[in-house]
Protein backbone atom coordinates (compact mmCIF):
# COMPACT_ATOMS: atom_id res chain seq x y z
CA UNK A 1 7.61 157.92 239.28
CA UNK A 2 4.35 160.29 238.09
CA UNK A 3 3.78 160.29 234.80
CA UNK A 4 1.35 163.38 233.16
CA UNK A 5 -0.47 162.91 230.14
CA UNK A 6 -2.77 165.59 228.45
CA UNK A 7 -4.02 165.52 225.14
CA UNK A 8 -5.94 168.00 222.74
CA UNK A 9 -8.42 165.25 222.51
CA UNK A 10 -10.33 162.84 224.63
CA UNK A 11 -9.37 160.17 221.96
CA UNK A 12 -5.96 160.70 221.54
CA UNK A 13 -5.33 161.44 225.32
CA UNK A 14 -7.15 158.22 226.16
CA UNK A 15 -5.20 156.02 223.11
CA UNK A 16 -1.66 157.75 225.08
CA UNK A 17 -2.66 156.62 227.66
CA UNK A 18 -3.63 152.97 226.84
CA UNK A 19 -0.18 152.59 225.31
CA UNK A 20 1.88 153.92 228.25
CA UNK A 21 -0.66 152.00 230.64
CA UNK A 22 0.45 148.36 228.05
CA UNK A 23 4.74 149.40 228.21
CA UNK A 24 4.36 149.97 232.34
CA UNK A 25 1.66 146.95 233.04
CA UNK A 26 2.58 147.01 237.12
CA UNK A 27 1.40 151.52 236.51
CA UNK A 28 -1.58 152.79 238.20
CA UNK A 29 -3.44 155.07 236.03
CA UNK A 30 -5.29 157.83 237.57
CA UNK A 31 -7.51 159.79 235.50
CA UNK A 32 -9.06 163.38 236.32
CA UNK A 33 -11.98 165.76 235.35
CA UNK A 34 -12.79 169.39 236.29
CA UNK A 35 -15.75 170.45 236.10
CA UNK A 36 -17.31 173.89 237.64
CA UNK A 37 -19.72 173.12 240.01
CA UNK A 38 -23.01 174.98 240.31
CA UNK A 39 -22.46 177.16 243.35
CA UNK A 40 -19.15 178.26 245.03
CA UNK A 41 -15.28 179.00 243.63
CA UNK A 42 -14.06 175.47 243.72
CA UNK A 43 -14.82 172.53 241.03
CA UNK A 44 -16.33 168.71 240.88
CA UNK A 45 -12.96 166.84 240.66
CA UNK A 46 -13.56 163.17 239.78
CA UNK A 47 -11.01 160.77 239.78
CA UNK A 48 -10.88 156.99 238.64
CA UNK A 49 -8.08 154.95 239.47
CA UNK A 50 -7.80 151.96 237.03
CA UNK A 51 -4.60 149.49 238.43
CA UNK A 52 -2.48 147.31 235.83
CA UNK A 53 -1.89 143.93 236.22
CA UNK A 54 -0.27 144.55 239.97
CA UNK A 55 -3.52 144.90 242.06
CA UNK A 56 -4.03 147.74 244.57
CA UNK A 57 -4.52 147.38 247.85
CA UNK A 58 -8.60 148.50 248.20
CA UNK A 59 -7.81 151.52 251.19
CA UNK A 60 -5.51 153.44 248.24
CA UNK A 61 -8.46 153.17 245.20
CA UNK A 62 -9.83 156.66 244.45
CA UNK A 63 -12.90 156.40 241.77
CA UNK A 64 -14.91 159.19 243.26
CA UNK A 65 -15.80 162.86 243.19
CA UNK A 66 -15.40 165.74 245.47
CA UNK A 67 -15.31 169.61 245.89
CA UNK A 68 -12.25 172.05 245.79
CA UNK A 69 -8.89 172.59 244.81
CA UNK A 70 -7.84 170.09 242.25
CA UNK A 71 -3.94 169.75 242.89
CA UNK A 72 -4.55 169.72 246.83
CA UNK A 73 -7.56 166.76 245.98
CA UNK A 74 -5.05 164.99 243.69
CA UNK A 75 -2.29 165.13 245.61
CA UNK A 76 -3.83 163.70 248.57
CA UNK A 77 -4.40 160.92 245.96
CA UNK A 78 -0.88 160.43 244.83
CA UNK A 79 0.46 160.11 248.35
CA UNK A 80 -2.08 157.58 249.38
CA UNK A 81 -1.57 155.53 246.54
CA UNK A 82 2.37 155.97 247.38
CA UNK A 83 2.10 154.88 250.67
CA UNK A 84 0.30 152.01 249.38
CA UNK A 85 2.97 150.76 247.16
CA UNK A 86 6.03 151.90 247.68
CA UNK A 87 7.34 151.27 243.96
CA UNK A 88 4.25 152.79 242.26
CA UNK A 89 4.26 154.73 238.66
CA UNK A 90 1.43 156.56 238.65
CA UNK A 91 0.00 157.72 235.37
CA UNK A 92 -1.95 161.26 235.59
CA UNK A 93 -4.13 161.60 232.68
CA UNK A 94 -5.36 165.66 233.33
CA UNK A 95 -8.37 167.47 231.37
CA UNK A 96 -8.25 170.04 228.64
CA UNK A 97 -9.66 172.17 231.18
CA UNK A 98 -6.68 173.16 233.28
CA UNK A 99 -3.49 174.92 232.26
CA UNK A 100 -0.80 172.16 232.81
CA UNK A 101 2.54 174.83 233.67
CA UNK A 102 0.28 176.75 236.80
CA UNK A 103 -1.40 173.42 237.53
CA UNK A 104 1.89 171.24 237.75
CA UNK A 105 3.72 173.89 239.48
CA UNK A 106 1.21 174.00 242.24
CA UNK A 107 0.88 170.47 242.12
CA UNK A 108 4.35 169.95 243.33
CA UNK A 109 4.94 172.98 245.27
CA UNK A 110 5.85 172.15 248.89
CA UNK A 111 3.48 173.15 251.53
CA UNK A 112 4.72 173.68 255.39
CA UNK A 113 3.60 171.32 257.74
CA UNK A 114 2.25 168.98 254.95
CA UNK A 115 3.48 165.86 253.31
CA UNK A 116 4.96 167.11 249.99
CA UNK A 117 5.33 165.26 246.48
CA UNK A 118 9.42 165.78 246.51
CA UNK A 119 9.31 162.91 249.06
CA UNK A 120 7.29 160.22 247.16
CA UNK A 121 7.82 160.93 243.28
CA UNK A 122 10.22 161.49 240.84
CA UNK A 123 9.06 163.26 237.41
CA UNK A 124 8.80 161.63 233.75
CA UNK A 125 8.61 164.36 231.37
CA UNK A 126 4.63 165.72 230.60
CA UNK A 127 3.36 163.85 227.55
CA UNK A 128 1.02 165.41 225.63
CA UNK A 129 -1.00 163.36 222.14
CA UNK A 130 -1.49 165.97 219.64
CA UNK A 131 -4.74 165.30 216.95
CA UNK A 132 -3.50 167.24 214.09
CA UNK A 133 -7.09 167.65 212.66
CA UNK A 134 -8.39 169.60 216.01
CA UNK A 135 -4.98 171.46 216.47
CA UNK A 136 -5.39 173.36 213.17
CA UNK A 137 -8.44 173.84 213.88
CA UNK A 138 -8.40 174.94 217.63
CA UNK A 139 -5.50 177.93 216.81
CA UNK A 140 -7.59 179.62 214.63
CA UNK A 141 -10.62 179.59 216.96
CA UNK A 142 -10.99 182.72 218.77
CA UNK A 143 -15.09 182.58 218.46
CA UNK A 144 -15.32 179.91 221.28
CA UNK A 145 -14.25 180.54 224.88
CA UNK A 146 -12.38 178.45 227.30
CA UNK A 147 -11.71 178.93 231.52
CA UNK A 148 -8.98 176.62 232.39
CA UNK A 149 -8.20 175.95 236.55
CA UNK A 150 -4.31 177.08 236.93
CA UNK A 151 -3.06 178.27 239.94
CA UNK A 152 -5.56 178.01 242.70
CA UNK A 153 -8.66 179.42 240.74
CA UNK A 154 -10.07 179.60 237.56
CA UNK A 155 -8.57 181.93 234.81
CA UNK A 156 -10.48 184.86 232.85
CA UNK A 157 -12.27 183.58 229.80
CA UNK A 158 -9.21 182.41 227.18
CA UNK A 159 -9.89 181.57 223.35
CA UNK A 160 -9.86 177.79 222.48
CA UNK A 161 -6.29 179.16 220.19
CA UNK A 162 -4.81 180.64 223.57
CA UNK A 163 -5.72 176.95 225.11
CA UNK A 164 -4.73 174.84 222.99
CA UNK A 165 -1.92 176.33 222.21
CA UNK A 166 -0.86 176.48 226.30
CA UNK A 167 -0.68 172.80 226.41
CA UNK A 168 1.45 172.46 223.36
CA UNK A 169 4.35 174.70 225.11
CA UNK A 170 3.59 172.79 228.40
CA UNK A 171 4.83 169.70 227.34
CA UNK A 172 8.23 167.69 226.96
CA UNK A 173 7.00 165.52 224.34
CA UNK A 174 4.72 165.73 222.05
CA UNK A 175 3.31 162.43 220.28
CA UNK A 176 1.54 163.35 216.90
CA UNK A 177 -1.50 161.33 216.07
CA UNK A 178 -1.09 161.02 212.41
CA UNK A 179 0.05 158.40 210.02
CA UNK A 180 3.97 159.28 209.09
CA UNK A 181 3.83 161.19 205.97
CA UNK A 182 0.53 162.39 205.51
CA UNK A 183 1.05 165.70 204.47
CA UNK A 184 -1.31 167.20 207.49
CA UNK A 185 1.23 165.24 209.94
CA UNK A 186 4.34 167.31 208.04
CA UNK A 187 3.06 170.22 208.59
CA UNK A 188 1.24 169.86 212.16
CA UNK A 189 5.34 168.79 213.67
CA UNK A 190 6.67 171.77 211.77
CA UNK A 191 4.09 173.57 213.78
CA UNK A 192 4.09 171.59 216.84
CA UNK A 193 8.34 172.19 216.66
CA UNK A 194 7.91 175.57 216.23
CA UNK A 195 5.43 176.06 218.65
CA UNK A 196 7.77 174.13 221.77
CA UNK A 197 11.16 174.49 220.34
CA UNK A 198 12.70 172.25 223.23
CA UNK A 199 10.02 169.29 223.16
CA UNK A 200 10.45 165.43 222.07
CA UNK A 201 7.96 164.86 218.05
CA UNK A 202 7.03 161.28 218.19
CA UNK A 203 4.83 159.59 216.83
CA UNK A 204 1.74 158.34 218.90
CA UNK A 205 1.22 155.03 217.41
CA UNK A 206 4.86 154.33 217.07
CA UNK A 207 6.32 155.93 220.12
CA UNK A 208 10.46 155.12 220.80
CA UNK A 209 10.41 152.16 222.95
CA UNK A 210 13.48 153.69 224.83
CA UNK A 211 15.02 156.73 225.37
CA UNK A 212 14.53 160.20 227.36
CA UNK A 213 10.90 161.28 225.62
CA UNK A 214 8.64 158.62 227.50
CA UNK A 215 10.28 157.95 230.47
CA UNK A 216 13.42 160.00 231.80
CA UNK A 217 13.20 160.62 235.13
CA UNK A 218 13.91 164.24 236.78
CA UNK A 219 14.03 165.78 240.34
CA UNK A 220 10.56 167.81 240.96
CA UNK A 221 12.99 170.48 241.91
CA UNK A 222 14.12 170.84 237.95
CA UNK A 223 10.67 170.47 236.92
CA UNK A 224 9.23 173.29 239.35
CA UNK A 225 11.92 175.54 237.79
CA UNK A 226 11.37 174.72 233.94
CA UNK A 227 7.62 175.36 234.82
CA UNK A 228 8.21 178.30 236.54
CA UNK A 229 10.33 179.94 234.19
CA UNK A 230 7.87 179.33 231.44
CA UNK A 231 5.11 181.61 233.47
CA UNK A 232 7.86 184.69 234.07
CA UNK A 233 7.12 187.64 232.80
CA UNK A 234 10.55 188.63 231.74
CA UNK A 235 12.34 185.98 230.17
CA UNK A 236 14.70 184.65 227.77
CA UNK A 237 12.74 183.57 224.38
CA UNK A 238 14.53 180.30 222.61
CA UNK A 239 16.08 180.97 219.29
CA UNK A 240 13.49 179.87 216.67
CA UNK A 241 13.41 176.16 214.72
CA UNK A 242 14.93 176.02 211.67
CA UNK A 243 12.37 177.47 208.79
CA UNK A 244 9.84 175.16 207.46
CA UNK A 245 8.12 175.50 204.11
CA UNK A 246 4.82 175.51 205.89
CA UNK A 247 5.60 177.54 209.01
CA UNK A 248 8.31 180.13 210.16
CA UNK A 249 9.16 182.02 213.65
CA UNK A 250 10.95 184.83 214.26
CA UNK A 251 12.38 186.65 217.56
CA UNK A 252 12.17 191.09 217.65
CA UNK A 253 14.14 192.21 220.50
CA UNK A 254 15.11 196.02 221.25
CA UNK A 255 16.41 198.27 223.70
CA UNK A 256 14.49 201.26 223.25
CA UNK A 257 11.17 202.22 224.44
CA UNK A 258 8.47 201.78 221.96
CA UNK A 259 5.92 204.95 221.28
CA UNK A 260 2.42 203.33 221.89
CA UNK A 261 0.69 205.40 219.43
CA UNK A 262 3.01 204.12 217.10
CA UNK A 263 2.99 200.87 217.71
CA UNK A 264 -1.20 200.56 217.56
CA UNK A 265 -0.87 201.91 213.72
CA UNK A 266 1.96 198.91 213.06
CA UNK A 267 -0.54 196.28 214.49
CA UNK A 268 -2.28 195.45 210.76
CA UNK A 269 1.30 194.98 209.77
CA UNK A 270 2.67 193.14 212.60
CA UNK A 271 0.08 190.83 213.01
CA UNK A 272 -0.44 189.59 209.12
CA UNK A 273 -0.16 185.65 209.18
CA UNK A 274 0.87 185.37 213.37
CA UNK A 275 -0.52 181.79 214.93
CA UNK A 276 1.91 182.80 217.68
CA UNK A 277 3.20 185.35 219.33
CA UNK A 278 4.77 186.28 223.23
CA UNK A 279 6.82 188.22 225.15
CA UNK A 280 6.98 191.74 226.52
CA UNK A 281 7.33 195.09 226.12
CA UNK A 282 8.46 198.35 227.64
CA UNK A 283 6.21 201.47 226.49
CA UNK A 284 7.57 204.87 226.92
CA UNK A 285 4.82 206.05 228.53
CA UNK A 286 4.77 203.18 231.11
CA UNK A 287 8.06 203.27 232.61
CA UNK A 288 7.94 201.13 235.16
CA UNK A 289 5.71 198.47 233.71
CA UNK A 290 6.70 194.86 232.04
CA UNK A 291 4.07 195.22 229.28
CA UNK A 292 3.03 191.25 228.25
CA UNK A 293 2.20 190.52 224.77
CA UNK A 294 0.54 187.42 223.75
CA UNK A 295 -1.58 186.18 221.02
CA UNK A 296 -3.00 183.19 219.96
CA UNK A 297 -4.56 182.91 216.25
CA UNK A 298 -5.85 186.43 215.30
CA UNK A 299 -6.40 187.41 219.38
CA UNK A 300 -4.17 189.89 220.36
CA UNK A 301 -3.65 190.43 224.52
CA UNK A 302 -1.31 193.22 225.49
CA UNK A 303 -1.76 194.03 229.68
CA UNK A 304 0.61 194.87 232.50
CA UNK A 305 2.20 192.18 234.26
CA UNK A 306 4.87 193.25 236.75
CA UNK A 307 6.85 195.94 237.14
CA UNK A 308 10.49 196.77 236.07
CA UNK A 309 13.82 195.96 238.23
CA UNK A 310 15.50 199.13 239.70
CA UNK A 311 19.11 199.23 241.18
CA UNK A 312 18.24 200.07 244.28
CA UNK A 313 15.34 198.60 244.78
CA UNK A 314 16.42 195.54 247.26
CA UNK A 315 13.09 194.38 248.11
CA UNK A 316 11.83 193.51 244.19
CA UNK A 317 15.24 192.01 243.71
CA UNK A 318 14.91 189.73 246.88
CA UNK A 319 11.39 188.70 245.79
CA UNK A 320 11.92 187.87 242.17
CA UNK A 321 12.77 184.43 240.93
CA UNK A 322 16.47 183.39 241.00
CA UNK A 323 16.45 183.08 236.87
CA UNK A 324 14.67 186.80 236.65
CA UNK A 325 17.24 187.88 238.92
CA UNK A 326 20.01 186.37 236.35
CA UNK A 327 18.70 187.54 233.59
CA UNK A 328 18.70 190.82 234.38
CA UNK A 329 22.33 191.22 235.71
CA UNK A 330 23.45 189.23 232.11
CA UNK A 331 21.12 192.46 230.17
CA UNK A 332 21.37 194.94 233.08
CA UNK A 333 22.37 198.26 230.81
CA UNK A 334 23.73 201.33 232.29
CA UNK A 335 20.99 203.45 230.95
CA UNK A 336 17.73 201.41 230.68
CA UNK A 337 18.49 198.52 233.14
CA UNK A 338 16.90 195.78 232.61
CA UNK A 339 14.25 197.46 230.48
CA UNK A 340 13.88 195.65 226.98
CA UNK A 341 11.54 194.32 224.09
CA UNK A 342 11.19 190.84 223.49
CA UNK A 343 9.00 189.19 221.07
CA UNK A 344 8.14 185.67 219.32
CA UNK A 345 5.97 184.89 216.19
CA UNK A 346 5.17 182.00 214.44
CA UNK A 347 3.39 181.93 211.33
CA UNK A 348 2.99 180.13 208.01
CA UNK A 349 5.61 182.35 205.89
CA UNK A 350 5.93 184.69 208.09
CA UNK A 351 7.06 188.16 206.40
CA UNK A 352 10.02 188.81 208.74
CA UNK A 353 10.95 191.97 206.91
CA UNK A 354 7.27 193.37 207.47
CA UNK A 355 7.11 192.07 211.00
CA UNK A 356 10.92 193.66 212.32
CA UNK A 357 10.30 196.89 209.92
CA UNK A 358 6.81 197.93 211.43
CA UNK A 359 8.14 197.28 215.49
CA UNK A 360 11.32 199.16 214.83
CA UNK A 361 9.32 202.01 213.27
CA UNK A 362 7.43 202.31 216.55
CA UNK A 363 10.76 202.45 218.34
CA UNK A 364 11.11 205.90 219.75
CA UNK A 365 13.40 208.21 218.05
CA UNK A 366 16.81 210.03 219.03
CA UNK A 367 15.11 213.10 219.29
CA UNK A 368 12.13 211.42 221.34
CA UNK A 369 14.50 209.85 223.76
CA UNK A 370 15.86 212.87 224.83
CA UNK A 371 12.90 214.18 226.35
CA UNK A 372 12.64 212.01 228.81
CA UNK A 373 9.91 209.88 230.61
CA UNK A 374 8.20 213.35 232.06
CA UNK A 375 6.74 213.67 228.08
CA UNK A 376 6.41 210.40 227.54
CA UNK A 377 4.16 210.12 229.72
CA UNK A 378 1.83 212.38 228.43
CA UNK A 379 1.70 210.78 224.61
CA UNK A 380 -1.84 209.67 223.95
CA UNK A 381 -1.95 205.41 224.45
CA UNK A 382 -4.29 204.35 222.36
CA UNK A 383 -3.90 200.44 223.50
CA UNK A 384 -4.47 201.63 227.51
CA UNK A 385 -5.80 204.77 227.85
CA UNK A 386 -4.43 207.84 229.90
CA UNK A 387 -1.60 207.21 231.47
CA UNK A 388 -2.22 207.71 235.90
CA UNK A 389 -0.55 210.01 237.49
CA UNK A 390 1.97 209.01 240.34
């Protein structure tokens, strides 16, 4: 079984993984940096095996450092220490400084003509300690930057708020470093729940000694696909957590088109008290384009990501993901296909009024829709500039 631990600190990802190291004494724990090197794309990966009270056999230690992709360095790792003991649970302790849904899915993405993952481990769920103090803090930082190593390279610059909040929604559980009933603990889980609607709160000190949040096991097949769906650019969004007095989410959908000038007046308005928000769009004036939304404390990042399903277009259809593909046949409309807004926030006390009130002004009208794209696609776009001709 592989085990992945993260945390927001190096404490509390190091006290995690002390106590899961104590429960499973016969676990190897294998513990990662990334660091950009000085020259060249690829980073220093260093790696320190520690074993538990089953020793190793010496040819499957790793405790050194090399150069280059991180998952196809670590996974090298895993199988040798697999092949070394059959039985093994390995315990991956990763860095702040990769994105865990990417970096997981290319972890355990089969590669022809090489030994895959699938044939050595089964997944626990990815356990990630949570300081409460440096969470708070870290979502309303958009001053200091952050590159994180996903999928085969490094990403653009991110704030520490888009980080940190990444490898909240990455995770299955989510073990909260806090003494129960502190009043920064209360609100952190409300957050933390709000945040990662479908993840295990425990706390870290007093983790369940049984039960699916530590320890379930799952085929890497079910994992690829939860991981996967979470980086789609169309999706789904979960129905928010109940409403907390410290915290709140909503969910804005539509079917209509929204007018871009429009909707960058309603951004003061829409954005008031937002720790949260993601999803996508469909501007009038970009037809064809899956608009992504996302913003983490006061940073807002609105970019094409992909482009719209058409009917007849067999080739996109063949090449999306089996869950895009679903999706849109459950939405599919006659007239706009699968063309839709979707939108999360969370918030402290959110105004959900405000919020719904300023996006559906921005809607286009009757009267606009029946123009047609051909005029929409001159309107001024004040959030992307002049619209390219075809």
């Amino acid at each position: 079984m592989l085990s992945v631990l993260v945390g927001n600190t190096p404490e509390v990802r190091g006290e995690l993984a002390a106590q899961l190291s104590r429960r499973h004494p016969e676990a190897v724990t294998l513990s990662v940096s990334v660091q950009a090197a000085t020259t060249g794309p690829y980073p220093v990966v260093q790696r320190l095996t520690t074993a538990g009270s089953s020793a190793l056999d010496k040819t499957a230690q790793v405790s050194s450092g090399a150069t280059g992709d991180p998952t196809v360095i670590l996974r090298q790792d895993l199988i040798a220490l697999r092949r070394a003991r059959r039985d093994v649970h390995v315990i991956l302790t990763l860095p702040r400084e990769v994105d865990p849904a990417p970096f997981l899915l290319r972890l355990w993405r089969s590669r022809i003509g090489a030994d895959s993952l699938d044939d050595h481990y089964d997944c626990a769920p990815v356990l990630a300690a949570v300081d409460p103090a440096a969470l708070l803090r870290d979502v309303t930082d958009v001053r200091r930057s952050a590159r994180l190593w996903a999928d085969g390279g490094w990403s653009e610059s991110l704030t520490a708020a888009e980080a940190a909040v990444r490898q909240i929604e990455a995770a299955d559980t989510l073990l909260m470093a806090t003494p129960d009933g502190s009043p920064t603990q209360e609100g952190t889980v409300a957050l933390v729940r709000h945040l990662n609607t479908r993840a295990h709160v425990v706390p870290l000190r007093h983790p369940p000694t049984s039960g699916a949040a530590l320890t379930e096991r799952r085929s890497p097949a079910r994992a690829r696909e939860a991981w996967a769906a979470s980086l789609e650019a169309v999706t789904l969004l979960p129905a928010p957590a109940d409403t907390h007095p410290a915290v709140s989410s909503l969910v804005w959908r539509a079917r209509r088109p929204l007018h871009p000038g429009r909707l960058a007046d309603a951004l003061g308005e829409v954005m008031l008290g937002v720790l949260r928000s993601r999803g996508h769009l469909w501007f009038a004036n970009r037809p064809d384009a899956v608009i992504h939304w996302r913003s983490a404390g006061p940073h807002l990042d609105v970019r094409e990501a992909d482009r719209w399903l058409e009917e007849s277009d067999t080739h996109a259809w063949e090449a999306a993901s089996a869950q895009r593909r679903t999706l849109a046949s459950w939405l599919w409309d006659d007239y706009y296909g699968e063309r839709r807004c979707e939108i999360g926030f969370t918030g402290p006390g959110l105004d959900a009024e405000r919020i719904t009130g300023a996006l559906d002004g921005a809607l286009i009208t009757d009267a606009e829709l029946s123009l047609g794209s051909a005029v929409w696609s001159g309107w001024p776009d004040p959030l992307f500039g002049a619209t390219e001709p075809d």
